[in-house]
C-alpha atoms as a PDB file:
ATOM      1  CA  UNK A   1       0.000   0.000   0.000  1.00  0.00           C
ATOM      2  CA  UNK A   2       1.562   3.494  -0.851  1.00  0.00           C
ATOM      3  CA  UNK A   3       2.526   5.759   1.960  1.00  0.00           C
ATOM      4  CA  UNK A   4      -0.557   8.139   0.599  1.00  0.00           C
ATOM      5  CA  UNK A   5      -3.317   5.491   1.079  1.00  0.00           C
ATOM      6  CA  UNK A   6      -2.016   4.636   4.405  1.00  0.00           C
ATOM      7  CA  UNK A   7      -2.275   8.180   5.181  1.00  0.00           C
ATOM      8  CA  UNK A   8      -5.228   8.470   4.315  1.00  0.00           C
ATOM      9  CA  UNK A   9      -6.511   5.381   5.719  1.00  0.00           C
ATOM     10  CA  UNK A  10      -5.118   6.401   8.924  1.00  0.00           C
ATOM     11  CA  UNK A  11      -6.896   9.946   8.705  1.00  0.00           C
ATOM     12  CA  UNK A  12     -10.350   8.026   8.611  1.00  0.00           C
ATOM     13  CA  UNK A  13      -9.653   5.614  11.537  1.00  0.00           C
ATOM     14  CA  UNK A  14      -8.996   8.736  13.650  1.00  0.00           C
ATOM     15  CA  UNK A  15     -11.720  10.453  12.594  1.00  0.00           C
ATOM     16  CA  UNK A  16     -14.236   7.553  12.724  1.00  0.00           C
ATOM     17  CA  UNK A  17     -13.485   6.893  16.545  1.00  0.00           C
ATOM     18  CA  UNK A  18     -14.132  10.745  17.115  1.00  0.00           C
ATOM     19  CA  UNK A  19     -17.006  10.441  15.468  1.00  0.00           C
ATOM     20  CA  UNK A  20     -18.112   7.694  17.055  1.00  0.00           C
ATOM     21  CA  UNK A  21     -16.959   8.040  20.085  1.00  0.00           C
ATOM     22  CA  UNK A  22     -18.732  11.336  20.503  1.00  0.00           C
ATOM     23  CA  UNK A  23     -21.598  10.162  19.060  1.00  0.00           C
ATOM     24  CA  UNK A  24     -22.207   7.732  22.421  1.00  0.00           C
ATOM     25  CA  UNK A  25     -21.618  10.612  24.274  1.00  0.00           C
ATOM     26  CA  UNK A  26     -24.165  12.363  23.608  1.00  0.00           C
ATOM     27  CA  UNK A  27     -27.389  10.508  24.682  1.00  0.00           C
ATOM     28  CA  UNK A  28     -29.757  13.550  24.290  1.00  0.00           C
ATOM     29  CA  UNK A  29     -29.149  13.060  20.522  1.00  0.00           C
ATOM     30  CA  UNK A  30     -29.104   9.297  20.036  1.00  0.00           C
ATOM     31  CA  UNK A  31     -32.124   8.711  22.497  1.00  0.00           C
ATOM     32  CA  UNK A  32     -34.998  10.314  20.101  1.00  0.00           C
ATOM     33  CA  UNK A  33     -33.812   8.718  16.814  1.00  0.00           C
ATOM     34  CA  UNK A  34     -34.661   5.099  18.823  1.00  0.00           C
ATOM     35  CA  UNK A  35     -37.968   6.219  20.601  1.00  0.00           C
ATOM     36  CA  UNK A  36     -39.674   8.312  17.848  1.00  0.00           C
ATOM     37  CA  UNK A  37     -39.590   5.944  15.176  1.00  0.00           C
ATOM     38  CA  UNK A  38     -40.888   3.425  17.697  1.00  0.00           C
ATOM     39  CA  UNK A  39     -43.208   5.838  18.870  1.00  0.00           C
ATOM     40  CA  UNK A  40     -44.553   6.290  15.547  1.00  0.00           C
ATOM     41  CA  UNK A  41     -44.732   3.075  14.781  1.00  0.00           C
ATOM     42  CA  UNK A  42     -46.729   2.036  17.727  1.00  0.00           C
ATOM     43  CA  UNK A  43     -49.240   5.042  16.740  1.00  0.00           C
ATOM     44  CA  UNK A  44     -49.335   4.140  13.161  1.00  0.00           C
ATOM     45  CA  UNK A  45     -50.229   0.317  14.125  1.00  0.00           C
ATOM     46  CA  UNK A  46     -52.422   0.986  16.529  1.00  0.00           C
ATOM     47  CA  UNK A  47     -54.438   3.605  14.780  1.00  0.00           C
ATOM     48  CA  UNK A  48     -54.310   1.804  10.930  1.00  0.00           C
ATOM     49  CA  UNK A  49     -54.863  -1.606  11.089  1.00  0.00           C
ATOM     50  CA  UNK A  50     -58.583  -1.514  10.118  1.00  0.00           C
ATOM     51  CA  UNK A  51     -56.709  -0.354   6.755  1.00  0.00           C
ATOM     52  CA  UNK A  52     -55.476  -3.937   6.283  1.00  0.00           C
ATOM     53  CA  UNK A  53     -59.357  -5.022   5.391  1.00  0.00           C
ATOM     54  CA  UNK A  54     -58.852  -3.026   1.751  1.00  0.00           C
ATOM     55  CA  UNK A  55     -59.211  -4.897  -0.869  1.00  0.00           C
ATOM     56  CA  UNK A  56     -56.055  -5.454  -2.191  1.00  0.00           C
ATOM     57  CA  UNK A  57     -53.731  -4.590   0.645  1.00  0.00           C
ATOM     58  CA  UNK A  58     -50.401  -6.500   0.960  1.00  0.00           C
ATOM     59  CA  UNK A  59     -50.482  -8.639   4.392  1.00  0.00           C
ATOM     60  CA  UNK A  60     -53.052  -8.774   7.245  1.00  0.00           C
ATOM     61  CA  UNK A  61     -50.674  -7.215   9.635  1.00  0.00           C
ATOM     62  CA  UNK A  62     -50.149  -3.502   9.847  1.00  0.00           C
ATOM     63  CA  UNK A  63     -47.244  -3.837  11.577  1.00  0.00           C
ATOM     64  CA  UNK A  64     -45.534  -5.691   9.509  1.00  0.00           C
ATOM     65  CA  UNK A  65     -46.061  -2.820   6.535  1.00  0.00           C
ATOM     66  CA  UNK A  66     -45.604  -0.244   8.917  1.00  0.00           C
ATOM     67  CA  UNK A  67     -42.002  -1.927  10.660  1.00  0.00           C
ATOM     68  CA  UNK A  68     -40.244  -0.466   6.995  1.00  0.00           C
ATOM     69  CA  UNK A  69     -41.080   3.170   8.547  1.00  0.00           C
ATOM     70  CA  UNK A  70     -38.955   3.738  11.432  1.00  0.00           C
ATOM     71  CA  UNK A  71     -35.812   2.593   9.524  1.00  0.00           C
ATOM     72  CA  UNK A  72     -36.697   5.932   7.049  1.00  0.00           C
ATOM     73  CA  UNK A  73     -37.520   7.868  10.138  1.00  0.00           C
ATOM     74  CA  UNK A  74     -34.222   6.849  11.989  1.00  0.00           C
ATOM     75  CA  UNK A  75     -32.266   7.656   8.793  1.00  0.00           C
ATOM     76  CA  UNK A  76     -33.430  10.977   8.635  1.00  0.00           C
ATOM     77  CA  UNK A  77     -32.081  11.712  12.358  1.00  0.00           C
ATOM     78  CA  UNK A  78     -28.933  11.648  10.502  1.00  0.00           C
ATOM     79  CA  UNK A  79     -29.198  14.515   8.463  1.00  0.00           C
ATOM     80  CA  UNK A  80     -29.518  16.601  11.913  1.00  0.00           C
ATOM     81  CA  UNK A  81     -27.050  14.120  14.295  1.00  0.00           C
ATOM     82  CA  UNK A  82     -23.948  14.275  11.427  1.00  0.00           C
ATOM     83  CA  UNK A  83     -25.158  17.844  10.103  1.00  0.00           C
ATOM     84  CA  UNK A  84     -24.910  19.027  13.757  1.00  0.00           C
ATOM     85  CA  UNK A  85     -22.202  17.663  14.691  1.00  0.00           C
ATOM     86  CA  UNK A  86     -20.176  19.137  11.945  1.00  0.00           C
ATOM     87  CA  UNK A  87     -21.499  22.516  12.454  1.00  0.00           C
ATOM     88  CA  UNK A  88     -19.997  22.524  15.903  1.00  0.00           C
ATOM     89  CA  UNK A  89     -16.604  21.918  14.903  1.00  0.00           C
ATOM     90  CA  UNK A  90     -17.114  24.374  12.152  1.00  0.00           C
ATOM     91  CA  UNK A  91     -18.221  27.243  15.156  1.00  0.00           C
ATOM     92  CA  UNK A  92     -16.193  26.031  17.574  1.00  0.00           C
ATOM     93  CA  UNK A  93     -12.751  26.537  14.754  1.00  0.00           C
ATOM     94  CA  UNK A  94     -12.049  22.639  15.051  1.00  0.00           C
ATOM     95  CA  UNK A  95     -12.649  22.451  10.818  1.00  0.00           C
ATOM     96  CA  UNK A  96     -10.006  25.732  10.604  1.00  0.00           C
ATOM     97  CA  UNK A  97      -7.635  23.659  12.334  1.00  0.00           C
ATOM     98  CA  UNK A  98      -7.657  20.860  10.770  1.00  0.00           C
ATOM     99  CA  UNK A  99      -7.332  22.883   7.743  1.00  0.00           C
ATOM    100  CA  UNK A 100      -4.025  23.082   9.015  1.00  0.00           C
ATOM    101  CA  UNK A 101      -2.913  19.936   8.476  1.00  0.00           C
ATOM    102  CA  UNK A 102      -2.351  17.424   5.693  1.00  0.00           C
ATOM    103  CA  UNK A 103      -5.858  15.891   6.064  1.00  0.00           C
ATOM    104  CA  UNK A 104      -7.969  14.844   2.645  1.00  0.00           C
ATOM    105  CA  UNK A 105     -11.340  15.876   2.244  1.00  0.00           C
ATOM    106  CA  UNK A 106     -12.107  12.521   1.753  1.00  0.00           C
ATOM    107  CA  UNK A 107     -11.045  11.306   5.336  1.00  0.00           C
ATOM    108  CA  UNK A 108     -12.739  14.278   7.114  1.00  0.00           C
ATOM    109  CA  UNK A 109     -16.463  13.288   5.236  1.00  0.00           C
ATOM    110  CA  UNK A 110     -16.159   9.571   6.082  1.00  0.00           C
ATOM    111  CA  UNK A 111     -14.901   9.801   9.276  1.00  0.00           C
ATOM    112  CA  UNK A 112     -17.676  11.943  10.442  1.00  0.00           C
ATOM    113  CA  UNK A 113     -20.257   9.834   8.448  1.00  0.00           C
ATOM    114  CA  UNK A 114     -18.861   7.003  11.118  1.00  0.00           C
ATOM    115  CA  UNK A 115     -21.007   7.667  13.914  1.00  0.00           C
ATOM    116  CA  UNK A 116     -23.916   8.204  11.628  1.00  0.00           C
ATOM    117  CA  UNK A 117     -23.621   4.394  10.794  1.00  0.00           C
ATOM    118  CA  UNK A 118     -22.969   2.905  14.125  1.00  0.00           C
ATOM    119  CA  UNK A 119     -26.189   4.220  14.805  1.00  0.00           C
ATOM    120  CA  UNK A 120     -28.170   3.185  12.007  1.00  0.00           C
ATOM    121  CA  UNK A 121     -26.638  -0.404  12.644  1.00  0.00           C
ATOM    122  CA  UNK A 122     -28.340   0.019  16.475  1.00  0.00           C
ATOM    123  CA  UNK A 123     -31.352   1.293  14.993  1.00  0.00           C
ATOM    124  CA  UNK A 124     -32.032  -1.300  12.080  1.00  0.00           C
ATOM    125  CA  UNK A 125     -31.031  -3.914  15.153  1.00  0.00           C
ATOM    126  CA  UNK A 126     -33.182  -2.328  17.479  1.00  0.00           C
ATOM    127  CA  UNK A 127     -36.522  -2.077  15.326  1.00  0.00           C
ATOM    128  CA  UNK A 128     -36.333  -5.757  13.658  1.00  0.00           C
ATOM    129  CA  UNK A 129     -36.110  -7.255  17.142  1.00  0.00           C
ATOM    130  CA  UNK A 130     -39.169  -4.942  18.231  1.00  0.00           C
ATOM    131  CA  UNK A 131     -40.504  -6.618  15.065  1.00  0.00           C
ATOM    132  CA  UNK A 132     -39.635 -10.122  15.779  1.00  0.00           C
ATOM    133  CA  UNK A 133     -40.745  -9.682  19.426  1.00  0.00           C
ATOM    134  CA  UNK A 134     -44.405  -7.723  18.801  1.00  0.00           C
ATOM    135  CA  UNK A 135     -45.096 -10.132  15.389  1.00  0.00           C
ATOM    136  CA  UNK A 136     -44.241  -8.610  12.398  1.00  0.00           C
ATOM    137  CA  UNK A 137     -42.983 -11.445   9.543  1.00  0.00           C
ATOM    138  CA  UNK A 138     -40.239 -11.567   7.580  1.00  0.00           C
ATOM    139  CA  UNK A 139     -40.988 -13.138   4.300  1.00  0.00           C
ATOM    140  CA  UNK A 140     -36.989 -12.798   2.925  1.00  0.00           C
ATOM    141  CA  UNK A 141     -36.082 -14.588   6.207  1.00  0.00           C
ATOM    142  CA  UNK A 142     -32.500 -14.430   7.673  1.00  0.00           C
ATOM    143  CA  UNK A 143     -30.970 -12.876   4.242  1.00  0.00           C
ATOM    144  CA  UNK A 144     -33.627 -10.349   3.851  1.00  0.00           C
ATOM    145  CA  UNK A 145     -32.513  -8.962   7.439  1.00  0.00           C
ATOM    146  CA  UNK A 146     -28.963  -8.535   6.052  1.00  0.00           C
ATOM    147  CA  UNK A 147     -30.468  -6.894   3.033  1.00  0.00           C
ATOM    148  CA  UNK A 148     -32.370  -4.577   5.120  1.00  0.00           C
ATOM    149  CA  UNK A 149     -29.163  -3.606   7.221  1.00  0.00           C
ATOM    150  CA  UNK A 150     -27.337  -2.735   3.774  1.00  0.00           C
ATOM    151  CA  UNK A 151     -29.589  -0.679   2.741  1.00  0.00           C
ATOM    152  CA  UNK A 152     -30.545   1.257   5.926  1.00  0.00           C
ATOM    153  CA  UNK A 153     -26.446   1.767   6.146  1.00  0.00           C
ATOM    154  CA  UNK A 154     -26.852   2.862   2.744  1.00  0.00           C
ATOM    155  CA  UNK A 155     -29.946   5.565   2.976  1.00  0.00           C
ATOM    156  CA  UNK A 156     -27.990   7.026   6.078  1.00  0.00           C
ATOM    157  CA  UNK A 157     -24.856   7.497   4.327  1.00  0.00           C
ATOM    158  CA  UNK A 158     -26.864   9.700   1.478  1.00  0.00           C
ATOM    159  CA  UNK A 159     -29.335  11.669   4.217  1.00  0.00           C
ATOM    160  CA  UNK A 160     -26.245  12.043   6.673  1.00  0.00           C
ATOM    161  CA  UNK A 161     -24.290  13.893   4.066  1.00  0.00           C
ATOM    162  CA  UNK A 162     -27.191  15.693   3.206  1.00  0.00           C
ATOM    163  CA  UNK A 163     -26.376  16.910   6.515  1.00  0.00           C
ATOM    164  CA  UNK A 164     -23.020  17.150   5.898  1.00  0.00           C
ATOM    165  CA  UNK A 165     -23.205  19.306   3.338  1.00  0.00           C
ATOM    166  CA  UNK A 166     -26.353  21.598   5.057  1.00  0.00           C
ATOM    167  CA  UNK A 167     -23.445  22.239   8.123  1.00  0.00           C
ATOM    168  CA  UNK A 168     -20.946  23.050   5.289  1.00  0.00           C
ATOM    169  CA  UNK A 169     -22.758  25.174   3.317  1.00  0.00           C
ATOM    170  CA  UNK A 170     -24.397  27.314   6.169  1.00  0.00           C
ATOM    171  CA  UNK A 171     -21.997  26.979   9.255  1.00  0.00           C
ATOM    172  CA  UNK A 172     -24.605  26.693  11.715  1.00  0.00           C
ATOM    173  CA  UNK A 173     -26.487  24.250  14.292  1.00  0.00           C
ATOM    174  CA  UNK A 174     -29.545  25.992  13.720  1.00  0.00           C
ATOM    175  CA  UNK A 175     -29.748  25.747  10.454  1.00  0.00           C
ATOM    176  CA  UNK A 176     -29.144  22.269   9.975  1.00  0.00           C
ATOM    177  CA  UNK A 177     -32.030  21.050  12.661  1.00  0.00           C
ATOM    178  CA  UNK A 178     -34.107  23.580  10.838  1.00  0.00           C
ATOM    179  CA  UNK A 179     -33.539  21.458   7.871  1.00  0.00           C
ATOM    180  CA  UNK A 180     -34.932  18.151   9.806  1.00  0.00           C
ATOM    181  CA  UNK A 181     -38.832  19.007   9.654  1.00  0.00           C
ATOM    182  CA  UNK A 182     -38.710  20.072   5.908  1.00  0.00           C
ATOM    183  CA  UNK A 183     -37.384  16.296   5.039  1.00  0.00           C
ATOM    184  CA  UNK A 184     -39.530  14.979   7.587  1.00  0.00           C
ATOM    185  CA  UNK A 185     -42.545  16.164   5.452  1.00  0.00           C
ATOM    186  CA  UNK A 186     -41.417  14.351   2.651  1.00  0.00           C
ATOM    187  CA  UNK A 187     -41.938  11.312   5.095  1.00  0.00           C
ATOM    188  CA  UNK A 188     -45.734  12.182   5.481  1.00  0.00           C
ATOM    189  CA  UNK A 189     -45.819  12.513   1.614  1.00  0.00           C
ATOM    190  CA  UNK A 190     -44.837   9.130   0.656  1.00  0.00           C
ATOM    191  CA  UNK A 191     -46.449   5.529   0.647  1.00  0.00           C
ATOM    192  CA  UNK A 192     -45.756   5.426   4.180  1.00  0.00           C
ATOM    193  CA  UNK A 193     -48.985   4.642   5.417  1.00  0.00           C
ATOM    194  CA  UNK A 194     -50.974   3.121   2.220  1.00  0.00           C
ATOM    195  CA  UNK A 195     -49.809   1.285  -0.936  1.00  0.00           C
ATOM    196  CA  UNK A 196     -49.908   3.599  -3.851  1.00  0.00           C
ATOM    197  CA  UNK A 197     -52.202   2.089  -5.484  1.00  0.00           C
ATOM    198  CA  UNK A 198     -54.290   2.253  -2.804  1.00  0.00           C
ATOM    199  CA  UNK A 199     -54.076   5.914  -2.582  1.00  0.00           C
ATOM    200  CA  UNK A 200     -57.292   8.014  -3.675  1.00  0.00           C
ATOM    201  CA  UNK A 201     -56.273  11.307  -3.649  1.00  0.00           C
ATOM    202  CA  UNK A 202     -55.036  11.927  -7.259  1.00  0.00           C
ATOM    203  CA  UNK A 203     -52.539  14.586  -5.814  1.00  0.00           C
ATOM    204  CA  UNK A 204     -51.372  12.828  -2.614  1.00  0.00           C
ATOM    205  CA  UNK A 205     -50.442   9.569  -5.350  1.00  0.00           C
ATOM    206  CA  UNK A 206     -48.683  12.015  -7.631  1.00  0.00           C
ATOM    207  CA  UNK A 207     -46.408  13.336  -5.039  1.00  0.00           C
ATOM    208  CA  UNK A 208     -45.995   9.747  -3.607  1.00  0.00           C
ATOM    209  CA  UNK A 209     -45.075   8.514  -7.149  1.00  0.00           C
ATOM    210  CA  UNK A 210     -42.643  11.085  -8.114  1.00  0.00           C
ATOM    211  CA  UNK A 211     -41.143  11.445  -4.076  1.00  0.00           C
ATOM    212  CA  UNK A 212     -38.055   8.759  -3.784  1.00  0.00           C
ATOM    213  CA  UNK A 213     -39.045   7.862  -0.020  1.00  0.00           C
ATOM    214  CA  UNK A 214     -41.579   5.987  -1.164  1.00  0.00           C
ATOM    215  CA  UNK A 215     -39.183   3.791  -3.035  1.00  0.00           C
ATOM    216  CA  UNK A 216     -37.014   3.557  -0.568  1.00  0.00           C
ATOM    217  CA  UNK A 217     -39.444   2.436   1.950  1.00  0.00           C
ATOM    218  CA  UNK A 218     -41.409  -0.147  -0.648  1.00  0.00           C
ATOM    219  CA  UNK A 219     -37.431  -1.720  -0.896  1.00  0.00           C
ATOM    220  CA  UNK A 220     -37.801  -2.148   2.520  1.00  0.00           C
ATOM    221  CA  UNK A 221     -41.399  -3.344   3.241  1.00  0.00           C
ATOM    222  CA  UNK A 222     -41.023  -5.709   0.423  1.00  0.00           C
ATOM    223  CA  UNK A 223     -38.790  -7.635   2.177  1.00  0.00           C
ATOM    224  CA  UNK A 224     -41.249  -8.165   4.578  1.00  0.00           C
ATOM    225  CA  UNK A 225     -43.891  -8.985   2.865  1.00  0.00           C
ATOM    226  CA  UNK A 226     -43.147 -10.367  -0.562  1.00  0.00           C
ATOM    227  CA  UNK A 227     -40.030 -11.870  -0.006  1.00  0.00           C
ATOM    228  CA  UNK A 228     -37.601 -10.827  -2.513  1.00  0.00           C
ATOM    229  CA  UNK A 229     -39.015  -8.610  -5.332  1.00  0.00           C
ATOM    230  CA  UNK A 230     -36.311  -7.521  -7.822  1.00  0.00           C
ATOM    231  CA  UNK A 231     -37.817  -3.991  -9.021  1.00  0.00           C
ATOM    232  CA  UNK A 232     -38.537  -2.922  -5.410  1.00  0.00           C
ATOM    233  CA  UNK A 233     -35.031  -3.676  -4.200  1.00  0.00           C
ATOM    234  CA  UNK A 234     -33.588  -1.667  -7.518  1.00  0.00           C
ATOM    235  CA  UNK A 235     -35.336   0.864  -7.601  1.00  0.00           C
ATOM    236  CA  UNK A 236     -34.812   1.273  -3.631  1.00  0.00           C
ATOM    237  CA  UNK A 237     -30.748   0.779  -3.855  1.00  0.00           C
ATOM    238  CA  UNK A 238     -30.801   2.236  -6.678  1.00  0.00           C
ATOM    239  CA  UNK A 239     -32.271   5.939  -5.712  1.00  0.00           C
ATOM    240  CA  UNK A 240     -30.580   5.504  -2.178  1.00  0.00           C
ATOM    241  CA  UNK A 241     -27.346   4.954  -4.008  1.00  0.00           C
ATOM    242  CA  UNK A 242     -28.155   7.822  -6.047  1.00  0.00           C
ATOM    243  CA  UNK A 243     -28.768  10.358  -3.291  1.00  0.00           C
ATOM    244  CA  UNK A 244     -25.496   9.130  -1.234  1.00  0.00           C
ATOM    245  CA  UNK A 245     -23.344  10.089  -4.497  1.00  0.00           C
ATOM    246  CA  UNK A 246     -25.269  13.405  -5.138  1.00  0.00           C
ATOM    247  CA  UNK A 247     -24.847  14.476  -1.255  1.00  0.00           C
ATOM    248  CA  UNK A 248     -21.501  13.316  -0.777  1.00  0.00           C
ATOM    249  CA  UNK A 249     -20.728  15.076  -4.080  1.00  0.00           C
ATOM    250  CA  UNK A 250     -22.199  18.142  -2.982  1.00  0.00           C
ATOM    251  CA  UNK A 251     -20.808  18.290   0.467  1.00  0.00           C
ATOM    252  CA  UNK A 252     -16.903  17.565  -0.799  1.00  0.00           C
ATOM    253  CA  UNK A 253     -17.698  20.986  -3.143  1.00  0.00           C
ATOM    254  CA  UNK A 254     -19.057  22.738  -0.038  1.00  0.00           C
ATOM    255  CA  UNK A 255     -16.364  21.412   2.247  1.00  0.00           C
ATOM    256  CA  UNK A 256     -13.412  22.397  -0.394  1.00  0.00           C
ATOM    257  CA  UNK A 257     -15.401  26.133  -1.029  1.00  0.00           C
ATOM    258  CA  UNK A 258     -15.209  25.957   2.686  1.00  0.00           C
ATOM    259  CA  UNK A 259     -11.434  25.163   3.270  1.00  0.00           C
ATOM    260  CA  UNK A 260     -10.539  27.482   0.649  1.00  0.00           C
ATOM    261  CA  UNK A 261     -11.841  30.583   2.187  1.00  0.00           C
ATOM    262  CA  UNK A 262     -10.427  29.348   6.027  1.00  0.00           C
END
């Protein structure tokens, strides 16, 4: 290996354990990305599952279509846990000086991107064994569950450099949490609590068509209830892969317009 990828694989293990080590320190953040998405899920199964008697919906279990939702919900904690995170280092002069030192773009975006994962790997843990333990079926079985952890690792990685790149771009704590309820709409707008083609409202199904959270959660809820369906999963790696590229994209322009003016 040449002494420049070992640098730079060194940068990222640093960074990573910073990340992730201050990540588990801070409890008031890592707390409501487990208990609102359980929350809502509770609410949503409680309060929907006379919706399972439509004609032509999926399963006879609620929960089971509604256990895809908190792994979107979690994922979006991400874009206000890494976004956050970075702003502080950005007001507190950290980022200045560490643009002091040799380190690549590169390392800084993936180390902090670290603690985002951990997380999603407790959350994704967290909700299938509230799954397992309240009911819910899993029609892909054991390798469905691995599936399910790839992509949730995946959709975190795009919305936590959306983050990224919010903290970047504005330099402030604020700003980035006052991003969280504008992509938490998008949420609400999706196929989150009905098929799509069970959807009446001519402009509600529109919006859920055309919104990608929709696909991303139909990847997910397939592989609960269908099993393994090859359009869901592409078009729901696909689109998450999609977003991770664009964000990380965007946030390496917005970290190097950053550095340049430090």
């Amino acid at each position: 290996m040449s002494p420049r990828r070992r640098l730079l694989g060194t940068q990222v293990r640093t960074l990573a354990r910073r990340s992730v080590v201050r990540t588990l320190r801070q409890p008031a953040q890592l707390v409501p990305a487990f208990i609102f998405p359980l929350f809502l899920l509770a609410v949503n199964t409680g309060g929907l599952q006379r919706a399972t008697r439509i004609p032509g919906f999926p399963t006879h279990s609620y929960l089971t279509f509604a256990l895809a939702i908190p792994f979107m919900q979690g994922a979006l904690f991400s874009v206000m846990n890494a976004g956050t995170d970075l702003a502080r280092d950005i007001e507190s002069g950290f980022l200045n000086r560490l643009a002091l030192t040799p380190l690549r773009g590169p390392a800084l975006l993936a180390g902090l991107l670290a603690g985002a994962i951990v997380t999603a790997l407790a959350q994704a843990t967290t909700y299938i064994l509230v799954g397992l333990v309240a009911g819910a079926s899993f029609a892909a079985g054991a390798a469905g569950v691995a599936v399910i952890f790839a992509l949730a690792i995946l959709i975190t990685l795009g919305f936590g450099a959306i983050g990224l790149f919010a903290a970047l771009r504005t330099g402030s704590g604020e700003a980035v949490q006052g991003l969280f309820p504008v992509l938490f709409v998008t949420l609400f707008l999706s196929s989150m609590s009905l098929p799509r083609n069970l959807i009446h409202t001519v402009w509600f199904r529109e919006v859920a068509t055309y919104n990608p959270v929709s696909y991303l959660i139909e990847a997910i809820r397939s592989l609960l209830i269908t099993g393994w369906n090859a359009q869901a999963l592409e078009l729901g790696f696909g689109l998450a892969a999609a977003i991770a590229l664009a964000a990380m994209v965007a946030a390496s322009v917005a970290l190097r317009n950053r550095l340049e003016r430090t």
